[in-house]
Each structure stands twice: as C-alpha cells, then as structure tokens.
PDB file of N, CA and C in Angstrom:
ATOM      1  N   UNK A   1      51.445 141.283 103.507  1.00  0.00           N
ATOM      2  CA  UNK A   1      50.671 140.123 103.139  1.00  0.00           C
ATOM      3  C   UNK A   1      50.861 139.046 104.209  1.00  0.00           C
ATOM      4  N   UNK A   2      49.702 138.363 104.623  1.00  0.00           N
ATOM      5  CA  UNK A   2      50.044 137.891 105.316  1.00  0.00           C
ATOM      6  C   UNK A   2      50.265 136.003 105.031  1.00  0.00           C
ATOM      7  N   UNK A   3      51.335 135.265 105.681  1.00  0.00           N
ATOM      8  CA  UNK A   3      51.279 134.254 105.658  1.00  0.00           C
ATOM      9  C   UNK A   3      51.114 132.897 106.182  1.00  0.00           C
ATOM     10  N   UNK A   4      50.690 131.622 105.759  1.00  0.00           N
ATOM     11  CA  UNK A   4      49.813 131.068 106.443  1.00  0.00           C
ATOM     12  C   UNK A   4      49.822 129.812 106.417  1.00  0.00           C
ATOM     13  N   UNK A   5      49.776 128.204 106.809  1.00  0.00           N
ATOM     14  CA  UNK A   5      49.718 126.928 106.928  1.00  0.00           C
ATOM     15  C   UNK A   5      49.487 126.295 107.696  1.00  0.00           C
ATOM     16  N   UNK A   6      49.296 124.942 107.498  1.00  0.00           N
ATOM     17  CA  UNK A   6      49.213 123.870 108.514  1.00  0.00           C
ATOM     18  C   UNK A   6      50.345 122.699 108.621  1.00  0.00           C
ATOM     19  N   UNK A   7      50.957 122.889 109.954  1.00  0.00           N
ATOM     20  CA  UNK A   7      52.744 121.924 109.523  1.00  0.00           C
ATOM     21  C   UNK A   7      52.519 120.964 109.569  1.00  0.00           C
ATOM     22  N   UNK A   8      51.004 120.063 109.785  1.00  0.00           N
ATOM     23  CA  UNK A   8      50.977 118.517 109.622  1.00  0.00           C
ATOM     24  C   UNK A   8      50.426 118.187 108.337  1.00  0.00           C
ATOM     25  N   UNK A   9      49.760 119.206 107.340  1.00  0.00           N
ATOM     26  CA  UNK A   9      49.253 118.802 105.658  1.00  0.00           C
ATOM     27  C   UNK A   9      50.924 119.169 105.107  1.00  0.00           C
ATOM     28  N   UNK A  10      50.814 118.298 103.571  1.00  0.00           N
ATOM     29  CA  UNK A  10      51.301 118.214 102.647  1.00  0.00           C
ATOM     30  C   UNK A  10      53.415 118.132 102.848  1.00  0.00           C
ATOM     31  N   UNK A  11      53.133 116.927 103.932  1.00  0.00           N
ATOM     32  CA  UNK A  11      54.246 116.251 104.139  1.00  0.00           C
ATOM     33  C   UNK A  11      54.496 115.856 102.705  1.00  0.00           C
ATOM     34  N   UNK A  12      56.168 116.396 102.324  1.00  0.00           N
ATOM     35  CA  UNK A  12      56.918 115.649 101.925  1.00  0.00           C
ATOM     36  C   UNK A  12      56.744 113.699 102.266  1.00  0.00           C
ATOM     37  N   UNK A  13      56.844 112.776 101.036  1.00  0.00           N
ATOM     38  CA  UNK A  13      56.773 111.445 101.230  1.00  0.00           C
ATOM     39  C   UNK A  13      58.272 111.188 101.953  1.00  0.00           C
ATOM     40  N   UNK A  14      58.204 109.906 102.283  1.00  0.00           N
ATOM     41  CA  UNK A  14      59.768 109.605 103.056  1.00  0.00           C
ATOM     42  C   UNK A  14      60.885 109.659 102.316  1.00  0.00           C
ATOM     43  N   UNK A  15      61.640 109.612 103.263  1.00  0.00           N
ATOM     44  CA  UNK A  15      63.098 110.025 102.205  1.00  0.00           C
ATOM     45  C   UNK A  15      64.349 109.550 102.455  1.00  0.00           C
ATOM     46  N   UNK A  16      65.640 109.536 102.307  1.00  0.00           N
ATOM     47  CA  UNK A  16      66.743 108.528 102.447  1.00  0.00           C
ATOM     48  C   UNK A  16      67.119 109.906 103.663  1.00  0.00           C
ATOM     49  N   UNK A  17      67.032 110.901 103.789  1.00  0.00           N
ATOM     50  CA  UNK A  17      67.719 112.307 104.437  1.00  0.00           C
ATOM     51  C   UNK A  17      66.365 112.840 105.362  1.00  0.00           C
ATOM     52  N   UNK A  18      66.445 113.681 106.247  1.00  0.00           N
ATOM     53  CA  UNK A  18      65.423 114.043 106.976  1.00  0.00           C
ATOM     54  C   UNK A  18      65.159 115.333 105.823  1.00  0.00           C
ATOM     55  N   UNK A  19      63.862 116.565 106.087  1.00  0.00           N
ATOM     56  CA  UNK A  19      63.967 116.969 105.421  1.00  0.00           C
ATOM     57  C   UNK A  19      63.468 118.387 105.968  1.00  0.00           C
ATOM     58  N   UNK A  20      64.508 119.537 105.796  1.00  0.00           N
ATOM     59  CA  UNK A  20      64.159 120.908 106.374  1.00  0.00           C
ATOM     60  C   UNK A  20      63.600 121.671 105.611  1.00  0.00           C
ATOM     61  N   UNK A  21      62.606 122.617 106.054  1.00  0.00           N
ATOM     62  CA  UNK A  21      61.827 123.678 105.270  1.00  0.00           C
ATOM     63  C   UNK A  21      61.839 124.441 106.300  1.00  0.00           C
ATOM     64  N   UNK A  22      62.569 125.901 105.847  1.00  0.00           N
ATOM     65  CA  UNK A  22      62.156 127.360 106.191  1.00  0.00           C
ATOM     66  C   UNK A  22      60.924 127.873 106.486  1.00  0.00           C
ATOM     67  N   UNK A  23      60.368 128.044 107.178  1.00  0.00           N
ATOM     68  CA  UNK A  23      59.145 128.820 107.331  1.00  0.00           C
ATOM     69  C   UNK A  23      59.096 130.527 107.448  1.00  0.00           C
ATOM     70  N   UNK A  24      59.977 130.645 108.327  1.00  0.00           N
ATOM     71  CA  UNK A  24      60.056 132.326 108.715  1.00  0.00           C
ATOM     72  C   UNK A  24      61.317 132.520 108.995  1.00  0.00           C
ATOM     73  N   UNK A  25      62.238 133.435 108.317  1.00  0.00           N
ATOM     74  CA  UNK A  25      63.486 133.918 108.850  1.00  0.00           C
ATOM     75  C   UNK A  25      63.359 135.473 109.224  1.00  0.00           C
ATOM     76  N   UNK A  26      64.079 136.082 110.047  1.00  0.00           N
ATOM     77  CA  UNK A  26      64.449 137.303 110.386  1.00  0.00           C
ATOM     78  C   UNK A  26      65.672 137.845 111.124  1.00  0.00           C
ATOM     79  N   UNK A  27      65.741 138.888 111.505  1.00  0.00           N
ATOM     80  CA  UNK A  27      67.346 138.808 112.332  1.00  0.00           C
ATOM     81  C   UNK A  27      67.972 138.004 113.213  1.00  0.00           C
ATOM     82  N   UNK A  28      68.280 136.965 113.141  1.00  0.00           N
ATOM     83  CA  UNK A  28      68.148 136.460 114.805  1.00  0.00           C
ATOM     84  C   UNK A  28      67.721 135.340 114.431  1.00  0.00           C
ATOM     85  N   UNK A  29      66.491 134.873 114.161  1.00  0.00           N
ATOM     86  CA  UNK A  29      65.518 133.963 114.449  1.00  0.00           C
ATOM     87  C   UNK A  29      65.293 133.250 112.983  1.00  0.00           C
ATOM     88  N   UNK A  30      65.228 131.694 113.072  1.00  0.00           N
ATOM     89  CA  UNK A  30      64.798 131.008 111.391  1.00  0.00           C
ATOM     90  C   UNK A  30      64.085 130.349 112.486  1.00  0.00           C
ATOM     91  N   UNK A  31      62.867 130.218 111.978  1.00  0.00           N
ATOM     92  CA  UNK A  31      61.897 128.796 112.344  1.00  0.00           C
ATOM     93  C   UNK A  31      61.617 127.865 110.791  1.00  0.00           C
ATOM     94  N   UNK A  32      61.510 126.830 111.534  1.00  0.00           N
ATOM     95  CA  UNK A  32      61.944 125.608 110.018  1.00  0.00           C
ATOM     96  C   UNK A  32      60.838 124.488 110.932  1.00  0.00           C
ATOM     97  N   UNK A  33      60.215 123.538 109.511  1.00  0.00           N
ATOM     98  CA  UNK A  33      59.657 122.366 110.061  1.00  0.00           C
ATOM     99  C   UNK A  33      60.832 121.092 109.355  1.00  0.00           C
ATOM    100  N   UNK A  34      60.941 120.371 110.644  1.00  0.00           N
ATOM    101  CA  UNK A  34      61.679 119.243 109.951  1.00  0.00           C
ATOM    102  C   UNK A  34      60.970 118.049 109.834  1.00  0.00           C
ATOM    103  N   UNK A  35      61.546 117.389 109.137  1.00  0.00           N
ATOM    104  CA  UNK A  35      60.115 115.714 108.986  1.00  0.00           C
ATOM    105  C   UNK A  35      60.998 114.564 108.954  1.00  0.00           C
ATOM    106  N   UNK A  36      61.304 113.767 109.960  1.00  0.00           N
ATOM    107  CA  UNK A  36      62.119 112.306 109.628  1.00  0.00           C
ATOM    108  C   UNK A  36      61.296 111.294 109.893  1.00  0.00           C
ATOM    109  N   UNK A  37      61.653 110.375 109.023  1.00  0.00           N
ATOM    110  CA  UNK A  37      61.374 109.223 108.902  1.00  0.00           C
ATOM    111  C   UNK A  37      62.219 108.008 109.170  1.00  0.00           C
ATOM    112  N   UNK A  38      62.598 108.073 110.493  1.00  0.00           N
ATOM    113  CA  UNK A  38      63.479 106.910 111.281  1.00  0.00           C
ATOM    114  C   UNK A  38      64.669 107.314 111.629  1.00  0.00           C
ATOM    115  N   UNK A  39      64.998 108.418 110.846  1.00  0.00           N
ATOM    116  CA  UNK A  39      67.117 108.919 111.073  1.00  0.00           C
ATOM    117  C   UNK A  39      67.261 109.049 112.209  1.00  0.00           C
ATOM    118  N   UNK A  40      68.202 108.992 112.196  1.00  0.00           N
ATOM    119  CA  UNK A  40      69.088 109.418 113.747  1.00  0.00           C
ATOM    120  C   UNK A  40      70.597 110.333 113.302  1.00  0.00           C
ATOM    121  N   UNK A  41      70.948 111.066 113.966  1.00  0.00           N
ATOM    122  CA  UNK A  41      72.491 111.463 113.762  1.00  0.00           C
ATOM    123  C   UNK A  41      73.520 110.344 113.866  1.00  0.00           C
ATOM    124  N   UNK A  42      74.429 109.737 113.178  1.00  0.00           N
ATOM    125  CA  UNK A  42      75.462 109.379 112.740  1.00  0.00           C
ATOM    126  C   UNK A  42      76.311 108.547 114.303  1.00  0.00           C
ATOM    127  N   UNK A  43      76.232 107.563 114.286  1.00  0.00           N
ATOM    128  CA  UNK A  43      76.997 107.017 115.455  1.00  0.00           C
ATOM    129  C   UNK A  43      78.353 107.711 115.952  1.00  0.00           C
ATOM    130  N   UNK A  44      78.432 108.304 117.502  1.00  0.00           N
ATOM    131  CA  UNK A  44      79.504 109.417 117.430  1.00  0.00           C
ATOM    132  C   UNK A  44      79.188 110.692 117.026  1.00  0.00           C
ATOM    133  N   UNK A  45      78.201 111.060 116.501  1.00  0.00           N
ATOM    134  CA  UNK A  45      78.147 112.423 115.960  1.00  0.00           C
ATOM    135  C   UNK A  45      77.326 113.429 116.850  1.00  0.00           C
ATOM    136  N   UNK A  46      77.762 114.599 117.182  1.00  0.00           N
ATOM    137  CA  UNK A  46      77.119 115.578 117.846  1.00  0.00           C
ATOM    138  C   UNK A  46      76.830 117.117 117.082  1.00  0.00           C
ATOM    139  N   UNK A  47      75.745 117.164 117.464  1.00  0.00           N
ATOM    140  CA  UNK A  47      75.353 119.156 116.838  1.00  0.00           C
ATOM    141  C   UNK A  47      76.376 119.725 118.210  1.00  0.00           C
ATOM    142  N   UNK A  48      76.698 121.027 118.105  1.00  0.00           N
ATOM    143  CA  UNK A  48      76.986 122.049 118.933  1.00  0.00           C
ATOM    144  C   UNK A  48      76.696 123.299 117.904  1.00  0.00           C
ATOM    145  N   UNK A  49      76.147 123.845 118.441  1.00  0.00           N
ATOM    146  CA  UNK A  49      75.979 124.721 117.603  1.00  0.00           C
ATOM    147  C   UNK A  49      76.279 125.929 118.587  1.00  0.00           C
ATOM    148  N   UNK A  50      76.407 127.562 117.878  1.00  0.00           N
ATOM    149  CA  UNK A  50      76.311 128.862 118.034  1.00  0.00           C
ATOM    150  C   UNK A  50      75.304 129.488 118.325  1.00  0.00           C
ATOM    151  N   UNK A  51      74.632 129.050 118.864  1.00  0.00           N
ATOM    152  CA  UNK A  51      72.615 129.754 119.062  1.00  0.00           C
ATOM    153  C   UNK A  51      72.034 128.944 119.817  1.00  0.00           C
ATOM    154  N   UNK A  52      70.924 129.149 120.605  1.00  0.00           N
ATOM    155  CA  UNK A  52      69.758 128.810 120.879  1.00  0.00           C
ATOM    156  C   UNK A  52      69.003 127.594 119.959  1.00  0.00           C
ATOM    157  N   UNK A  53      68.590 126.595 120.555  1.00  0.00           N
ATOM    158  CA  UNK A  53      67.382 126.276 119.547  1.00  0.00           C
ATOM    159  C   UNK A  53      65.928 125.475 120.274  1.00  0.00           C
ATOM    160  N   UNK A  54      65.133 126.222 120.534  1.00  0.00           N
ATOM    161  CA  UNK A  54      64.140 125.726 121.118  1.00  0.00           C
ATOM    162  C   UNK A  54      63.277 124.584 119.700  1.00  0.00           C
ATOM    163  N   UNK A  55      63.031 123.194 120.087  1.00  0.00           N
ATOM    164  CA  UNK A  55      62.488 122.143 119.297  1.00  0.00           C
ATOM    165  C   UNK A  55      61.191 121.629 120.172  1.00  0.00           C
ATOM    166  N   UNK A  56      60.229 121.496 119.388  1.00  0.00           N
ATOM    167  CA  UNK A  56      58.468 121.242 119.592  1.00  0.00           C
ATOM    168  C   UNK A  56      58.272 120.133 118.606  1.00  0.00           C
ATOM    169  N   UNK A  57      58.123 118.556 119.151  1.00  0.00           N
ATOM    170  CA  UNK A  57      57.631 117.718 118.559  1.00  0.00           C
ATOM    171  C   UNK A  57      56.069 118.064 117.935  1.00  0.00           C
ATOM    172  N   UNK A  58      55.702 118.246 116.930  1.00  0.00           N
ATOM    173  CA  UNK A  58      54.148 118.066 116.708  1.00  0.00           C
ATOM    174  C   UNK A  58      53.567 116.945 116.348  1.00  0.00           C
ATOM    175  N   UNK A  59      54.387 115.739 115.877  1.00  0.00           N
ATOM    176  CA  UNK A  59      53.399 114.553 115.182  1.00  0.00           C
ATOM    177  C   UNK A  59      54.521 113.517 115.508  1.00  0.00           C
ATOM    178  N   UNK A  60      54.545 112.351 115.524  1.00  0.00           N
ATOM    179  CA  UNK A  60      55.494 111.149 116.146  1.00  0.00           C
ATOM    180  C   UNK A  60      56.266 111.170 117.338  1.00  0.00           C
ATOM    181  N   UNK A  61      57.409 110.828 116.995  1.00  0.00           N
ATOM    182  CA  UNK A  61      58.623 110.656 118.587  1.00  0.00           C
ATOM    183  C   UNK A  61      59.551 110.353 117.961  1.00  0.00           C
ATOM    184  N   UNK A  62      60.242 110.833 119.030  1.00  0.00           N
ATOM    185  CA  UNK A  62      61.828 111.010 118.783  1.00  0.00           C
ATOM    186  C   UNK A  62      62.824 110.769 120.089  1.00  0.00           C
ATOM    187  N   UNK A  63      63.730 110.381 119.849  1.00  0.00           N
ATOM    188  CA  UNK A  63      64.700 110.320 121.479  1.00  0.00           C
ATOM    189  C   UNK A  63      66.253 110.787 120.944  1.00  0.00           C
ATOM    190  N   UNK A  64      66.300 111.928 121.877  1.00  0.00           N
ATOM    191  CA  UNK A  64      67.048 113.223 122.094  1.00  0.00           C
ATOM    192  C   UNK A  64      68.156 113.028 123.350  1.00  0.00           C
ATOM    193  N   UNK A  65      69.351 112.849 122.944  1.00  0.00           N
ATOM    194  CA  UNK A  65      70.546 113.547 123.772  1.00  0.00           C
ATOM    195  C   UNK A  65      71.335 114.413 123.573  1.00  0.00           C
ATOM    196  N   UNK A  66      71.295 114.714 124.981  1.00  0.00           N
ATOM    197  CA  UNK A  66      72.090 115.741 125.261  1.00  0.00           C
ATOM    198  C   UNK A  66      73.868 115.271 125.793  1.00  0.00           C
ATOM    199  N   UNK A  67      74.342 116.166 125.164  1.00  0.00           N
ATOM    200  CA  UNK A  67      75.986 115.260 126.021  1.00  0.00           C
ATOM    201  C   UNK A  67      75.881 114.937 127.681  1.00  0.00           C
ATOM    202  N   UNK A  68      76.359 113.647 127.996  1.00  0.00           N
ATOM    203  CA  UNK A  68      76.387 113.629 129.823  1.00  0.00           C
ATOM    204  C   UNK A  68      75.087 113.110 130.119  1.00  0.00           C
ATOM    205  N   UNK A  69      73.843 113.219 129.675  1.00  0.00           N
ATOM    206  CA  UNK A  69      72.514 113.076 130.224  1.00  0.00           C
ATOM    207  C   UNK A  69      71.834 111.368 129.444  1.00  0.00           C
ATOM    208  N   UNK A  70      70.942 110.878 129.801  1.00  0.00           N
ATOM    209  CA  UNK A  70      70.607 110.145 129.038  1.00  0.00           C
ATOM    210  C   UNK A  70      68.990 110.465 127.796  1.00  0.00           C
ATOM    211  N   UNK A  71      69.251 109.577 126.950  1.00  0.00           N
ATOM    212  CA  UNK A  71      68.300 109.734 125.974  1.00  0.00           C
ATOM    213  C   UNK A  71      66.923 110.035 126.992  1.00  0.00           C
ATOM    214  N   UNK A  72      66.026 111.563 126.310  1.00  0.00           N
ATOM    215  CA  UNK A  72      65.433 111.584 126.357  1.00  0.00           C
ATOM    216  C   UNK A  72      64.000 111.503 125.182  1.00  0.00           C
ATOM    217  N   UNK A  73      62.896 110.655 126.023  1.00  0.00           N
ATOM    218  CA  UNK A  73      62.140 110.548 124.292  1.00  0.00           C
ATOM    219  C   UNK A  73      61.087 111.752 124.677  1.00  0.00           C
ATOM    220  N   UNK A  74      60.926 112.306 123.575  1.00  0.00           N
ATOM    221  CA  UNK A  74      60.235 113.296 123.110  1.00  0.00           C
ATOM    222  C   UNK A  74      58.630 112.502 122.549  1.00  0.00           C
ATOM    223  N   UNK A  75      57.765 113.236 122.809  1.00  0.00           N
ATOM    224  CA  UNK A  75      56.433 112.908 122.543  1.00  0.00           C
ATOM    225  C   UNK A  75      55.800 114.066 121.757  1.00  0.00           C
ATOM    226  N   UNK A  76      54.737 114.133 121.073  1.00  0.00           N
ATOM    227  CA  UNK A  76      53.470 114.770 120.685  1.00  0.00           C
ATOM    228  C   UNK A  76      53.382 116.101 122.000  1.00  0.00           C
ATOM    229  N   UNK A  77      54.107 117.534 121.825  1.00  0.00           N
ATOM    230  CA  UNK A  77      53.967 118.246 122.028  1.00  0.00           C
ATOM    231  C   UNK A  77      54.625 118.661 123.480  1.00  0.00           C
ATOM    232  N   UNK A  78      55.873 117.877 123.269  1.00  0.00           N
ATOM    233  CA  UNK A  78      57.339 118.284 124.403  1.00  0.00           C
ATOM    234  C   UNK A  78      57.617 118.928 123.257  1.00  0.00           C
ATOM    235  N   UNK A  79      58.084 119.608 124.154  1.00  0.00           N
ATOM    236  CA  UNK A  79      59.754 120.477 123.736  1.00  0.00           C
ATOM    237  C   UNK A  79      60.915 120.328 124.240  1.00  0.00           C
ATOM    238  N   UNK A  80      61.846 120.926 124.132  1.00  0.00           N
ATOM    239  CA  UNK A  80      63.089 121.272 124.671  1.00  0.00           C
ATOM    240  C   UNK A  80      63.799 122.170 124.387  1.00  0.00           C
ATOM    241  N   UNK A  81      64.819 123.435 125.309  1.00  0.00           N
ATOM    242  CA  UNK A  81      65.533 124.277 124.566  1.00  0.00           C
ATOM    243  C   UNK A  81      66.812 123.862 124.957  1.00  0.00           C
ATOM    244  N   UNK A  82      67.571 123.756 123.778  1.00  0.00           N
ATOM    245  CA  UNK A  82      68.987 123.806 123.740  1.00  0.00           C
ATOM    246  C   UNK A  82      69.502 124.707 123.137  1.00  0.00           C
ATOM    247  N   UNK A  83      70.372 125.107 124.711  1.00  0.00           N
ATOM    248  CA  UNK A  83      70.894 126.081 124.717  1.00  0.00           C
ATOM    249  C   UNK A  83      72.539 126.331 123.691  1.00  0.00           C
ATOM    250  N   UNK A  84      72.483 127.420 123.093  1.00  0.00           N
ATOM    251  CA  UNK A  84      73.793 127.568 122.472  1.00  0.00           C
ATOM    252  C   UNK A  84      74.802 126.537 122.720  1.00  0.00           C
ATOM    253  N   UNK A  85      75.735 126.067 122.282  1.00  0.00           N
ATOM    254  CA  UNK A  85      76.810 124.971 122.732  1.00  0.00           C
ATOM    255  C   UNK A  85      76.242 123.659 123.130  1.00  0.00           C
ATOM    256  N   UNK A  86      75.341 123.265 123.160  1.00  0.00           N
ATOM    257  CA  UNK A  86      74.898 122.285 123.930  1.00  0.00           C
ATOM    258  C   UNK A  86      75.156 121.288 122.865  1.00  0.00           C
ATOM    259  N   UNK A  87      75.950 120.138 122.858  1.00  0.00           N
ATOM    260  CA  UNK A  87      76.205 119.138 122.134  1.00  0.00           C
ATOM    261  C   UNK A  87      75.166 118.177 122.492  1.00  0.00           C
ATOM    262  N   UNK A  88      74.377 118.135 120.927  1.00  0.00           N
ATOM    263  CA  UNK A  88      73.085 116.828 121.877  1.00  0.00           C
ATOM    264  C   UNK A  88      73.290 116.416 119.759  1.00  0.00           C
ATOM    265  N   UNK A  89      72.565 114.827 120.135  1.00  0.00           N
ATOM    266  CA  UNK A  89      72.179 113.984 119.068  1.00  0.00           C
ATOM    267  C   UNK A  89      71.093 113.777 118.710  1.00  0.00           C
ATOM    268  N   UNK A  90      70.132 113.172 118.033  1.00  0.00           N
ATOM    269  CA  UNK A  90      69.074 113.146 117.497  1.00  0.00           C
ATOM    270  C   UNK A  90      69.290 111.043 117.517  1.00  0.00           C
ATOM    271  N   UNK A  91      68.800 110.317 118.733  1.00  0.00           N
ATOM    272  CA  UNK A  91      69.017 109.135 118.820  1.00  0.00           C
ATOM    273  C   UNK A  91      68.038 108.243 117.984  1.00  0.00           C
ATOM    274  N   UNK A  92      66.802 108.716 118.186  1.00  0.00           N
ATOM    275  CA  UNK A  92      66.199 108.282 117.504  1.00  0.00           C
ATOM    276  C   UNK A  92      64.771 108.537 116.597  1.00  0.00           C
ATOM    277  N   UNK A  93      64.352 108.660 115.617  1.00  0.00           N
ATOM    278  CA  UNK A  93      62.791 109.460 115.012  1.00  0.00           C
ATOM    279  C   UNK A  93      61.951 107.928 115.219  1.00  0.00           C
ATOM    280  N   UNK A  94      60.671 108.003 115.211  1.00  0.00           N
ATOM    281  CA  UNK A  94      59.963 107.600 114.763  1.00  0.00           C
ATOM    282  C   UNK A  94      59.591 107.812 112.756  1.00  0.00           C
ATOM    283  N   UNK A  95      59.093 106.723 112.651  1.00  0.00           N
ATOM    284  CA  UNK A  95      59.060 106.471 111.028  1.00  0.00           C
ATOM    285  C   UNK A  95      58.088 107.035 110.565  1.00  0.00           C
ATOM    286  N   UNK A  96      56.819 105.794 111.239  1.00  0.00           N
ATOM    287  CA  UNK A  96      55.158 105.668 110.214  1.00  0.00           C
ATOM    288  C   UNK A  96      54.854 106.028 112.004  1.00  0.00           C
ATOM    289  N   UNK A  97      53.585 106.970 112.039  1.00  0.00           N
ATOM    290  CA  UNK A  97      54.016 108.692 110.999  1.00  0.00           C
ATOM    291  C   UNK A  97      55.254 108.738 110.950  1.00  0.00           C
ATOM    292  N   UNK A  98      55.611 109.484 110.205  1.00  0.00           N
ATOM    293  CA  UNK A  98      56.471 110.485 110.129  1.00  0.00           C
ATOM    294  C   UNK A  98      56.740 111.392 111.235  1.00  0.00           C
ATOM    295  N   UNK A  99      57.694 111.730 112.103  1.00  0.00           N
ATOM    296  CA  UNK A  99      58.191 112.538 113.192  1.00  0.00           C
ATOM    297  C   UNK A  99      58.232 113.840 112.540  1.00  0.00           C
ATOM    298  N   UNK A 100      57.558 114.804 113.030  1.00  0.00           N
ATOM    299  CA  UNK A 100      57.322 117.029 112.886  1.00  0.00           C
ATOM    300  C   UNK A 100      57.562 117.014 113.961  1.00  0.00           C
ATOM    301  N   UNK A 101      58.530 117.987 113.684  1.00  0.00           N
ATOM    302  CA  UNK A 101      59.422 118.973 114.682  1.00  0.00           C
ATOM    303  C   UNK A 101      59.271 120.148 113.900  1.00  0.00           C
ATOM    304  N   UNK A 102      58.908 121.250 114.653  1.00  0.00           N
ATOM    305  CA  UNK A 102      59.132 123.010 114.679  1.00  0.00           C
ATOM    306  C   UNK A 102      60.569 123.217 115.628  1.00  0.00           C
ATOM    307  N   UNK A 103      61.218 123.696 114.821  1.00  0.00           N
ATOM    308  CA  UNK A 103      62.508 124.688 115.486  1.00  0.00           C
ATOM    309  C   UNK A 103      62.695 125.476 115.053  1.00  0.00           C
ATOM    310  N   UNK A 104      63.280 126.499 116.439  1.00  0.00           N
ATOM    311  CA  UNK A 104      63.110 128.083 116.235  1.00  0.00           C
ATOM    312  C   UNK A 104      64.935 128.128 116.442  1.00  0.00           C
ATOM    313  N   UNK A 105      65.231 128.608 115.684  1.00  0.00           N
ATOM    314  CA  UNK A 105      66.911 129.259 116.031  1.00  0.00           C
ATOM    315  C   UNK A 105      67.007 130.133 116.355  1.00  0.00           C
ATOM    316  N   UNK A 106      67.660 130.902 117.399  1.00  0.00           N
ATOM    317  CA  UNK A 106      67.937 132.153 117.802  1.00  0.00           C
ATOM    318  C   UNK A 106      69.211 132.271 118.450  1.00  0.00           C
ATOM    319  N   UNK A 107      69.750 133.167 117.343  1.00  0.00           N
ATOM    320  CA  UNK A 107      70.936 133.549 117.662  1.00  0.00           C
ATOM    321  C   UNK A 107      71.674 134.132 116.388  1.00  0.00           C
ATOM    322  N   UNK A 108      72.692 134.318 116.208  1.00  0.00           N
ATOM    323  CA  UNK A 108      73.739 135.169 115.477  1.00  0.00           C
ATOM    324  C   UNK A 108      73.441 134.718 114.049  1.00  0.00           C
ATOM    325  N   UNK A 109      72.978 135.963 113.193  1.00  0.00           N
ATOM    326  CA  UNK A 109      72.208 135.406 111.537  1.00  0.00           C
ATOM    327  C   UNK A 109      73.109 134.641 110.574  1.00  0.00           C
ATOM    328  N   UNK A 110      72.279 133.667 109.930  1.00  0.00           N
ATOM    329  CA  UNK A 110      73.035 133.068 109.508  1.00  0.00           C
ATOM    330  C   UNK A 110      72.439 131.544 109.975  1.00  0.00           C
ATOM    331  N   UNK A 111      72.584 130.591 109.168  1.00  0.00           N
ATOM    332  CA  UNK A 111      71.947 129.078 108.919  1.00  0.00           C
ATOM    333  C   UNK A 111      72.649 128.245 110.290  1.00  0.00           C
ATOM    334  N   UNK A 112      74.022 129.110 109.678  1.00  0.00           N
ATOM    335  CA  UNK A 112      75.019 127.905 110.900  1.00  0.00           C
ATOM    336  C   UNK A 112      75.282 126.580 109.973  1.00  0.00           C
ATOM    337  N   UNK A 113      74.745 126.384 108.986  1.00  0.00           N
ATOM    338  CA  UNK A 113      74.719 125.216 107.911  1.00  0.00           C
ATOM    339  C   UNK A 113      75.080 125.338 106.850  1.00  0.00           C
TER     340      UNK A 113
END
C-alpha cells in the first residue's frame, strides 16, 4: 500500500516543545518532519549523536551550529549533513511560520532518543 502527504498541510498549532513526527522508518534510516516555533537547544547544550543526519529546511529559518564553526542560518530549501559525532545546536527557529525541517537518520537502528 502505498503511502502519501504533504509536510507543509496540517501543521500541528504551536507549542511550548518543538514537535517530531515519524514518517518512514527502516533498517538504518527514520525520516521524521520536525516543526518549531522559535526553540532553540538549551544554552550550553549540544546533540552528538551516533549516525548520520542529513536536515532540509522546507518552510521558515533556522540558525545551526556546528561545534568550532559559526552559526549558520538555514533558509527555505538548504540543507546540511551532519555527520555522525558532529556536536552542533539548533541556535535559532523561526516562529510565524512555523520552521519544517525533514531529517533523515542514518545509521545504527534505533531512535538514539
């Protein structure tokens, strides 16, 4: 059967938390749409994660570091892949819209979360 959507209809309204939805999991690989509305990661706080994660802004902006580098802002249909280990933050979302991001995880099964 096959399955099917559009990741800019039927946004979730705003929220105190950003907010993840699964789209497709398989061995290896979860693709998820995320939706924030202004968050940022936690002053001091870094992801590192165990995997791959290639991220595709689709709707607002966002500004993205990476450890060592400076904030980069993300637009309406950048990407970026960060690579396994790569300690980066989430500096800043855009609100109104709402900031969509598609990320693909790849790497060793399992959320990591």
């Amino acid at each position: 059967m096959l399955s099917a959507a559009n990741l800019l209809t039927n946004l979730p309204g705003p929220q105190s938390d950003e907010f993840f939805e699964t789209l497709f999991r398989s061995a290896g690989v979860r693709v998820e749409r995320i939706v924030s509305w202004g968050q940022a990661s936690p002053e001091g706080f870094w992801y590192e994660q165990g995997w791959d994660e290639w991220v595709l802004v689709m709707q607002g902006r966002a500004g993205l570091q990476c450890e060592g580098e400076p904030t980069r802002e993300l637009v309406v249909g950048d990407w970026l892949l960060l690579p396994a280990g790569c300690r980066h933050r989430v500096v800043w979302t855009q609100a109104e819209p709402a900031t969509v991001w598609l990320a693909v995880h790849c790497g060793p099964p399992g959320d990591g979360r």
